[in-house]
N, C-alpha and C. Protein backbone atom coordinates (compact mmCIF):
# COMPACT_ATOMS: atom_id res chain seq x y z
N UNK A 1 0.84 -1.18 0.00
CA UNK A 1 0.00 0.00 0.00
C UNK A 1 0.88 1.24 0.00
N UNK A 2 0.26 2.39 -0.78
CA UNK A 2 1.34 3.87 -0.71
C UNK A 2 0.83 4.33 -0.30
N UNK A 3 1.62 5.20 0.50
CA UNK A 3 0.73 6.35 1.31
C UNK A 3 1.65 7.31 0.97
N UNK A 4 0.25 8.42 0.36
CA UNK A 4 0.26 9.76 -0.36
C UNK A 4 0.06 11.17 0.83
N UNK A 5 1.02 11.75 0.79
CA UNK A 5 0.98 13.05 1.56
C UNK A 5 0.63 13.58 0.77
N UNK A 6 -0.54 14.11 2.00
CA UNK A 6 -0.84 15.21 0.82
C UNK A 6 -0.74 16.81 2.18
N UNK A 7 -0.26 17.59 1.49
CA UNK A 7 0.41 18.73 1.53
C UNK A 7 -0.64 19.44 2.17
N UNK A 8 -0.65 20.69 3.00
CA UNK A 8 -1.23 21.31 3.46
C UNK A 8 -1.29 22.86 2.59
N UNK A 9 -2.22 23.53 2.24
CA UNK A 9 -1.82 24.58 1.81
C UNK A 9 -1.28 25.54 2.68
N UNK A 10 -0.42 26.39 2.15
CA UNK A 10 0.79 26.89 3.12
C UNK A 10 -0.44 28.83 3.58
N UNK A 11 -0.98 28.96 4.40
CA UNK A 11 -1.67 30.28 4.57
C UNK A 11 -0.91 31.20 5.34
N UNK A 12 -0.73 32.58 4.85
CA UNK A 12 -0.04 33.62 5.17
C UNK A 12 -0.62 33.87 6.39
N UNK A 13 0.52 34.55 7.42
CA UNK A 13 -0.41 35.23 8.55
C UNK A 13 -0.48 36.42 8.71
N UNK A 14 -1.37 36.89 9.48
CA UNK A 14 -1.61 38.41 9.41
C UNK A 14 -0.84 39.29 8.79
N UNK A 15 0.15 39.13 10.07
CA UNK A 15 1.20 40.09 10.06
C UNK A 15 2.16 40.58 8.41
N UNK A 16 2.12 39.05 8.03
CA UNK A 16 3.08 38.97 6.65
C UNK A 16 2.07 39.56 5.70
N UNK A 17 0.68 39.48 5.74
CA UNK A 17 0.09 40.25 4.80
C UNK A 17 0.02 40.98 4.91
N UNK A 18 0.06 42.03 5.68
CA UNK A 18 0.20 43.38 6.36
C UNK A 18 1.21 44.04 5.79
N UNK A 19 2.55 43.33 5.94
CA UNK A 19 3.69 44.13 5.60
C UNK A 19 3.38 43.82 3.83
N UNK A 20 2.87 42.63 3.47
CA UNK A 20 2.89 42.76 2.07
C UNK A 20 2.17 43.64 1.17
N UNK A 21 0.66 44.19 2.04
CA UNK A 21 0.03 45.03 1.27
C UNK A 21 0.63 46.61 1.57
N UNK A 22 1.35 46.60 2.85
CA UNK A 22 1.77 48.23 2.91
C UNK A 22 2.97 47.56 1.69
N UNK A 23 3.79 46.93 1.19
CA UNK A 23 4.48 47.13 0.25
C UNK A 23 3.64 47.95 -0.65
N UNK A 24 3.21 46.93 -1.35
CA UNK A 24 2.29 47.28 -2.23
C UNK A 24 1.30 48.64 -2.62
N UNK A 25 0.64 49.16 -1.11
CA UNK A 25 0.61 50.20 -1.02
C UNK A 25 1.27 51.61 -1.11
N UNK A 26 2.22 51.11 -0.33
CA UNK A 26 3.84 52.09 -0.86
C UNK A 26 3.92 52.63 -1.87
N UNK A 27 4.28 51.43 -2.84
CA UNK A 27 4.40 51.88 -4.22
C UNK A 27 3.39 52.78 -5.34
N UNK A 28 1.94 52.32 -4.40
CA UNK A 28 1.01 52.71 -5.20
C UNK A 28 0.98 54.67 -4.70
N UNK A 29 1.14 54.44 -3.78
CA UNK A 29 1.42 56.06 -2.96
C UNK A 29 2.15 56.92 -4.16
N UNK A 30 3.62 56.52 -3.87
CA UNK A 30 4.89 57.15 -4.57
C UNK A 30 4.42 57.34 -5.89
N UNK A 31 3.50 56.51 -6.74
CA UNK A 31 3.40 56.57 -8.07
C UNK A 31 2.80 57.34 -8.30
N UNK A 32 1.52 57.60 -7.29
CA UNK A 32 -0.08 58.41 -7.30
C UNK A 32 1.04 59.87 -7.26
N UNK A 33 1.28 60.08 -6.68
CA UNK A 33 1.82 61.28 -5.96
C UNK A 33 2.98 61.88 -7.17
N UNK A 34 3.72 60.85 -7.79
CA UNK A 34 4.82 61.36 -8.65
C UNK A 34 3.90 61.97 -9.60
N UNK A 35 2.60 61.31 -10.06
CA UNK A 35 1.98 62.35 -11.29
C UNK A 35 1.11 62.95 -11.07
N UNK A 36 0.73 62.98 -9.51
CA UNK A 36 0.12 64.77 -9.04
C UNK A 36 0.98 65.72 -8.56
N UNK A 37 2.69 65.22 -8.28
CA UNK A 37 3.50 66.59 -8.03
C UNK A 37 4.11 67.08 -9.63
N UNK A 38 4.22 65.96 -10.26
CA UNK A 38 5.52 66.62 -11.31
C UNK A 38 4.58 66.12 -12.75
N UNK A 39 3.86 64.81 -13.12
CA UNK A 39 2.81 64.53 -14.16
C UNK A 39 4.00 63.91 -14.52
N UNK A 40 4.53 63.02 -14.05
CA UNK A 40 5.88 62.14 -14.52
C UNK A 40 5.98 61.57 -13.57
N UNK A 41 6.41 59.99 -13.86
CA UNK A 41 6.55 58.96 -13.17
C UNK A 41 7.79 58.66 -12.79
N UNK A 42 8.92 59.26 -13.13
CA UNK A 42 10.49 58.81 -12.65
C UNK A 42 10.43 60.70 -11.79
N UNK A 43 9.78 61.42 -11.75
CA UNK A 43 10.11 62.04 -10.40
C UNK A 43 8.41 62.83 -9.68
N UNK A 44 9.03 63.03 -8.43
CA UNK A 44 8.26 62.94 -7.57
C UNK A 44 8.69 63.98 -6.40
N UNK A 45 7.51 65.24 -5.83
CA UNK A 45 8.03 65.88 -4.75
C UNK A 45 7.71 65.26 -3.22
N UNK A 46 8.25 65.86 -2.42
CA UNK A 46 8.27 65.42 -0.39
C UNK A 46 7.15 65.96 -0.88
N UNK A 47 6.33 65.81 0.07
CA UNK A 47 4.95 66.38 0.51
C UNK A 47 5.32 67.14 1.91
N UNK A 48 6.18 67.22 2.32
CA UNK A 48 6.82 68.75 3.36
C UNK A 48 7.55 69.32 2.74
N UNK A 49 8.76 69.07 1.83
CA UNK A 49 9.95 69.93 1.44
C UNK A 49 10.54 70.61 0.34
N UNK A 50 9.34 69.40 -0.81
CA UNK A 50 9.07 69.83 -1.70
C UNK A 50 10.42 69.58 -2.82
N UNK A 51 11.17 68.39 -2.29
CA UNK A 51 13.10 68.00 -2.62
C UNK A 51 12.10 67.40 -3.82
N UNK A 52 12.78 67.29 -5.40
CA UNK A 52 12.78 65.85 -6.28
C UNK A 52 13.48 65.15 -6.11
N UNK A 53 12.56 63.98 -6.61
CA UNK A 53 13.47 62.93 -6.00
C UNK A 53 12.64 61.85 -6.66
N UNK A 54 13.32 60.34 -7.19
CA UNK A 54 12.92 59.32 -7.48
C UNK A 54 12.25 59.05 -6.62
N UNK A 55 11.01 58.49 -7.25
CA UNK A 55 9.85 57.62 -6.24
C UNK A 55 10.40 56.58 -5.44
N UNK A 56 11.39 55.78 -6.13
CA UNK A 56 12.10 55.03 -5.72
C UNK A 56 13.09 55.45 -4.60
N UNK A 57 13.20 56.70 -4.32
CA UNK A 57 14.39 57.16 -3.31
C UNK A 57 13.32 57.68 -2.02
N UNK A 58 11.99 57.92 -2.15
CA UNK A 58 11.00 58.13 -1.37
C UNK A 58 10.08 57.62 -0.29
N UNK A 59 9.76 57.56 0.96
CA UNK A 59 9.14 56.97 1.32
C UNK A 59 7.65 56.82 1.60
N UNK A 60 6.73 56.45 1.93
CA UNK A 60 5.23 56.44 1.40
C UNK A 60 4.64 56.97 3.36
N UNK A 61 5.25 58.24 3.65
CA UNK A 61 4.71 58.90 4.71
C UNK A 61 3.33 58.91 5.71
N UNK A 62 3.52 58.65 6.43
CA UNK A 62 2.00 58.77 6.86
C UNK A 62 2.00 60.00 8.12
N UNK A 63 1.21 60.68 7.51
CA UNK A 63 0.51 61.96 8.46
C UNK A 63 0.30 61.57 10.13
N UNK A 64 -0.71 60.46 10.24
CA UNK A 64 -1.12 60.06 11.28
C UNK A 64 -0.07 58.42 11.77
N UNK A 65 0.58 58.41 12.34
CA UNK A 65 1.82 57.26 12.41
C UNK A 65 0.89 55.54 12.57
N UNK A 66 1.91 55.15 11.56
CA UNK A 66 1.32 53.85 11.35
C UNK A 66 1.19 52.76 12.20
N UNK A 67 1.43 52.92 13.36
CA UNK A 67 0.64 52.20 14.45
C UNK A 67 -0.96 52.41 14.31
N UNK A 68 -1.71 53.43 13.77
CA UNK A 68 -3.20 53.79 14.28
C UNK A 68 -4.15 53.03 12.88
N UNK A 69 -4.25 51.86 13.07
CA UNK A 69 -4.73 51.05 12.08
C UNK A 69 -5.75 51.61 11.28
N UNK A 70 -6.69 52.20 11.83
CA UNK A 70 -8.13 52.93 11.37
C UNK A 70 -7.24 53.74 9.88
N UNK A 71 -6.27 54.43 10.08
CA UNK A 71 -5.39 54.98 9.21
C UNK A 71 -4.23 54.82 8.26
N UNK A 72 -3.95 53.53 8.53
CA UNK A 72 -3.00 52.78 7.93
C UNK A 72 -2.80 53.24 6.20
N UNK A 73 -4.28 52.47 6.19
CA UNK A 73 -4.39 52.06 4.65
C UNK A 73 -5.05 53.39 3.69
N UNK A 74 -4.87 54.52 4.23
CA UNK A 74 -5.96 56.10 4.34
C UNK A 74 -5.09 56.59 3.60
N UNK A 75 -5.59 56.78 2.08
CA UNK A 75 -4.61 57.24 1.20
C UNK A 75 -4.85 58.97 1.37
N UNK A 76 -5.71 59.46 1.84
CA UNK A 76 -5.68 60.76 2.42
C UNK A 76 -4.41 60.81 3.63
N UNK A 77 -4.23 60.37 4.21
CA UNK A 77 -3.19 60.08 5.67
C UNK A 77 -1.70 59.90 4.96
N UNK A 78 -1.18 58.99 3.34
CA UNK A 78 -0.42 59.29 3.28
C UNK A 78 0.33 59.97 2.18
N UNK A 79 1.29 60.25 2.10
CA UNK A 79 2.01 60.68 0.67
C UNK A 79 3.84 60.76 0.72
N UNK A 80 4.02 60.66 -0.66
CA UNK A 80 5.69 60.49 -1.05
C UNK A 80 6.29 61.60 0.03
N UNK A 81 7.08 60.98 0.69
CA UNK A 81 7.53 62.20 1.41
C UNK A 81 9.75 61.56 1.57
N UNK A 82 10.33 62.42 1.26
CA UNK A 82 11.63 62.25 1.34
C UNK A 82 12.17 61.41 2.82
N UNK A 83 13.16 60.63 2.96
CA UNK A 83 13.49 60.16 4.13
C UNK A 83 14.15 61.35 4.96
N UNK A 84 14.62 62.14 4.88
CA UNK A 84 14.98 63.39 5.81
C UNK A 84 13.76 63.39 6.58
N UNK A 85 12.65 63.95 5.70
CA UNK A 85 11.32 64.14 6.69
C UNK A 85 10.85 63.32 7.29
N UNK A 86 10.53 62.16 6.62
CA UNK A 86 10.09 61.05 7.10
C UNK A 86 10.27 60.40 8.22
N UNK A 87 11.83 60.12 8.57
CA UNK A 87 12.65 59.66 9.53
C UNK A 87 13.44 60.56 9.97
N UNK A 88 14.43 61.42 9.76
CA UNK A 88 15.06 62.37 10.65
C UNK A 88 14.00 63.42 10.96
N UNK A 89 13.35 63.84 10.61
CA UNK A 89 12.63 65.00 11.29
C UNK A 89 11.09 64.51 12.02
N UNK A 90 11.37 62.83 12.08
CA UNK A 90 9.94 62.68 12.62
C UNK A 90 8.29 62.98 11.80
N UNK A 91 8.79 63.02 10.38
CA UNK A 91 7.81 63.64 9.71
C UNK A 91 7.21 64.66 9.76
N UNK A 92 7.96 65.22 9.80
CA UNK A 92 8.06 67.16 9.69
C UNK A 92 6.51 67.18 9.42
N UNK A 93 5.94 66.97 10.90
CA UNK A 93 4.76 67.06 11.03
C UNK A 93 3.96 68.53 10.93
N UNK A 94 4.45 69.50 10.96
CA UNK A 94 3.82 70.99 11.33
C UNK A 94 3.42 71.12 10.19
N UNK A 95 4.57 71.00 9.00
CA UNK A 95 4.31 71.19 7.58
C UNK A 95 3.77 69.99 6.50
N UNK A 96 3.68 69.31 7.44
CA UNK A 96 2.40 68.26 6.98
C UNK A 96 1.29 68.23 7.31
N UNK A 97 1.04 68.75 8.64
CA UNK A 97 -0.33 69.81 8.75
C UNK A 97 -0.91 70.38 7.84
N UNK A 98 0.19 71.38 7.79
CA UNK A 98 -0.13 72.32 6.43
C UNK A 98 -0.76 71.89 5.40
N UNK A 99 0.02 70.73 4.51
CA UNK A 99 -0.33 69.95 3.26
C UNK A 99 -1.47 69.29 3.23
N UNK A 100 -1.97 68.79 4.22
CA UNK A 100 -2.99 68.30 4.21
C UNK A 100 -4.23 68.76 4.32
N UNK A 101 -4.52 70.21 5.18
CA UNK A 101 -5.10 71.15 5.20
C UNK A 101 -5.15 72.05 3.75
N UNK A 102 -4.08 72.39 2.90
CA UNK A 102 -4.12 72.83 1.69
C UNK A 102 -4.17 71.89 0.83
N UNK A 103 -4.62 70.17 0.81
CA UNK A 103 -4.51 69.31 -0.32
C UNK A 103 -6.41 69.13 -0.24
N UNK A 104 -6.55 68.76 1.31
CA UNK A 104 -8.28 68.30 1.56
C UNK A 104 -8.97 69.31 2.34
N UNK A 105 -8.76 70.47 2.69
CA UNK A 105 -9.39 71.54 3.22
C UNK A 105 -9.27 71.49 4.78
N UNK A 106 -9.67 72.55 4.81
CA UNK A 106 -9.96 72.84 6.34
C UNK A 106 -10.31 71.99 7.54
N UNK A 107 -9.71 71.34 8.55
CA UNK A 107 -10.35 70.49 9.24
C UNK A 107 -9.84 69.16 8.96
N UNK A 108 -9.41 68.99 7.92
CA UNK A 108 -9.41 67.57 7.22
C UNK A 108 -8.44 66.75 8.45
N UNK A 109 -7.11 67.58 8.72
CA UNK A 109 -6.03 67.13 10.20
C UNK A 109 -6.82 66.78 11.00
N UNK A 110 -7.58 67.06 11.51
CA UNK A 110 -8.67 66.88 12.42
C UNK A 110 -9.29 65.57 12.17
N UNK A 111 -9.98 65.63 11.39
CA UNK A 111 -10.84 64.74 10.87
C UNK A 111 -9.93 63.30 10.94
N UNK A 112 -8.68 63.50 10.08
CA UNK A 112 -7.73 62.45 10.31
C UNK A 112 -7.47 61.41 11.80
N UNK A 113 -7.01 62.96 12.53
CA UNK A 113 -6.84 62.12 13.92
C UNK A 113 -7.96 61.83 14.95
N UNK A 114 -8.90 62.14 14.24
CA UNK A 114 -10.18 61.42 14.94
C UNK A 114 -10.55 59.85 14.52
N UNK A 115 -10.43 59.76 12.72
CA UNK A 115 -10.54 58.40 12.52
C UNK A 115 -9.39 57.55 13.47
N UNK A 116 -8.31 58.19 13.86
CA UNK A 116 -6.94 57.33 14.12
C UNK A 116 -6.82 56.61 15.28
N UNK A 117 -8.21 57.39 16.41
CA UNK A 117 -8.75 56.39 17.65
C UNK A 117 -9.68 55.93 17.57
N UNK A 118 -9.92 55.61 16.43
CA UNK A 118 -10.86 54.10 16.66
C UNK A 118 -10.00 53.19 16.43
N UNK A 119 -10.20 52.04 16.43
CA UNK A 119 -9.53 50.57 16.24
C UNK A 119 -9.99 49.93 14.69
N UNK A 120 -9.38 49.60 14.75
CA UNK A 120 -9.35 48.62 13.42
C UNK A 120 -8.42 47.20 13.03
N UNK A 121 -8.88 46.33 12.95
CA UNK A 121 -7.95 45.09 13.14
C UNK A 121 -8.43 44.19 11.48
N UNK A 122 -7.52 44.20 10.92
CA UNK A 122 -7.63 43.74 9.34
C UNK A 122 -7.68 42.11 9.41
N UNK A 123 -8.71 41.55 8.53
CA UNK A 123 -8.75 40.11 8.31
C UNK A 123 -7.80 40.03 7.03
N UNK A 124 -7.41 38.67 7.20
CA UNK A 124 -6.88 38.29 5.68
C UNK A 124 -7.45 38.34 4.97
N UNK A 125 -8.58 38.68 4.68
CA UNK A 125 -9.43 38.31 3.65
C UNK A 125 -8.92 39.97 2.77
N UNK A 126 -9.37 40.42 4.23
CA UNK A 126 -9.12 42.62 3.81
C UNK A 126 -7.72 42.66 3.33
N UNK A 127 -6.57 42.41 3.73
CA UNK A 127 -5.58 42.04 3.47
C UNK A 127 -5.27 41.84 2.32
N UNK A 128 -6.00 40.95 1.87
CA UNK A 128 -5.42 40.07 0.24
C UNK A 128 -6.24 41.34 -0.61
N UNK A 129 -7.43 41.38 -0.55
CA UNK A 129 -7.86 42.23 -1.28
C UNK A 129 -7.38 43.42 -2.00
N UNK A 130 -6.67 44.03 -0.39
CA UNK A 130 -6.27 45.18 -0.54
C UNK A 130 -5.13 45.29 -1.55
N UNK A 131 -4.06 44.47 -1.20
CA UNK A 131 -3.37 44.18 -2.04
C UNK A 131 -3.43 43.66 -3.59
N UNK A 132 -4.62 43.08 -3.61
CA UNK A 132 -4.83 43.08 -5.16
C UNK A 132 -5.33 44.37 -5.91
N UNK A 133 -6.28 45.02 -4.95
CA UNK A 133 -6.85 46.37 -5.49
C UNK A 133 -5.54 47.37 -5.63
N UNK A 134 -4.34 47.39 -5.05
CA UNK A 134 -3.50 48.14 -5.26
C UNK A 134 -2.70 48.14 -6.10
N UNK A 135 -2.53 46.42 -6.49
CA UNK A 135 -1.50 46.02 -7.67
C UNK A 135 -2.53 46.78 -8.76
N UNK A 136 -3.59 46.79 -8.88
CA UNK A 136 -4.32 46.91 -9.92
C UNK A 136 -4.34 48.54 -10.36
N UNK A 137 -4.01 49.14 -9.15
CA UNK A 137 -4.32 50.51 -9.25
C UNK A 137 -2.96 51.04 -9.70
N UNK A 138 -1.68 50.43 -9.68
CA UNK A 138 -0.34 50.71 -10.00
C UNK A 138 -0.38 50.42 -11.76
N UNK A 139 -1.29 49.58 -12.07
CA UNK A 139 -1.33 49.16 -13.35
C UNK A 139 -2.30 49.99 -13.90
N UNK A 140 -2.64 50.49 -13.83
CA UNK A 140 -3.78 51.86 -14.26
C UNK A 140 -3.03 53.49 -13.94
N UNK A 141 -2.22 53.32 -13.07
CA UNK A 141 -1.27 54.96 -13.08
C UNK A 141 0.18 54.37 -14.17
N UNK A 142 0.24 53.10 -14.49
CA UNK A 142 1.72 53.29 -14.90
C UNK A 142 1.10 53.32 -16.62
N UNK A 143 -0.27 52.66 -16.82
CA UNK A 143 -0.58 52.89 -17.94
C UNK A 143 -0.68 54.35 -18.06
N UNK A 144 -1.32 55.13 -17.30
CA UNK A 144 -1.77 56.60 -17.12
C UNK A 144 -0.79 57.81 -17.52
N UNK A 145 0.93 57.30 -17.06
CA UNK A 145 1.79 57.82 -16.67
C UNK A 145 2.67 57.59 -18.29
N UNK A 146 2.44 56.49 -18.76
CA UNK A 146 2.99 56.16 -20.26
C UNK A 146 1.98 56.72 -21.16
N UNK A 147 0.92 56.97 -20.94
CA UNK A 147 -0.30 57.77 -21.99
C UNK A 147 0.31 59.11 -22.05
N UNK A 148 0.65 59.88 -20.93
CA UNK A 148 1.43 61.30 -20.97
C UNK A 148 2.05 61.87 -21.68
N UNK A 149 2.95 60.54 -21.65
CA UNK A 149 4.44 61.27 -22.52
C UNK A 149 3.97 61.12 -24.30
């Protein structure tokens, strides 16, 4: 008699989908943002400092810090912002105030850090999704971004 293993399917956990869709998200940030600062996809401004800079040299900032789940995935909450700001200056938060107040109006800071205490705890299911809706949305700005030129 043979005996057939049979394999378990291998399921991601939270956490790894988490970091996989903020990848993913990331990128979709830096891209969104390179062709609402400059209408070109190989550059891109900070959203405090206003440096060019490859999307690729950029990091995908968040206004409200990415511990506050409700906000994580809040493409209002983030944008391309240079690693100076990002990480040495703590996200040169005053003048990201600013930006966000002059990108979504009046109040909008507000509004932000109110969603940012509630809770929110992501299923895999939200997870995978998200990440597919984002791959998808990178493939619709890079078409977007090659229609330009």
């Amino acid at each position: 008699m043979t005996v057939i293993a049979i394999k378990k399917p291998k399921y991601k956990s939270t956490a790894k989908l988490k970091k996989e869709a903020l990848e993913v998200f990331s990128q979709y940030i830096r891209l969104r943002d390179s062709l609402r600062t400059t209408g070109d996809l190989n550059y891109c401004k900070c959203i405090t400092c206003t440096i060019l800079k490859s999307p690729k040299e950029l990091h995908a900032g968040h206004f409200i810090d990415r511990r506050h789940s409700p906000t994580l995935f809040d493409e209002t909450n983030v944008h391309a912002q240079c690693p100076r700001c990002n990480v040495y200056l703590d996200g040169n938060i005053l003048e990201y105030r600013r930006q966000i107040i002059k990108l979504y109006g009046e109040g909008y800071d507000i509004k932000l850090e109110e969603k940012a205490m509630g809770t929110k705890k992501f299923t895999i299911a939200e997870l995978e999704e998200m990440k597919e809706t984002y791959k998808e949305k990178i493939k619709e700005l890079l078409k977007e971004g090659t229609n330009g030129k």
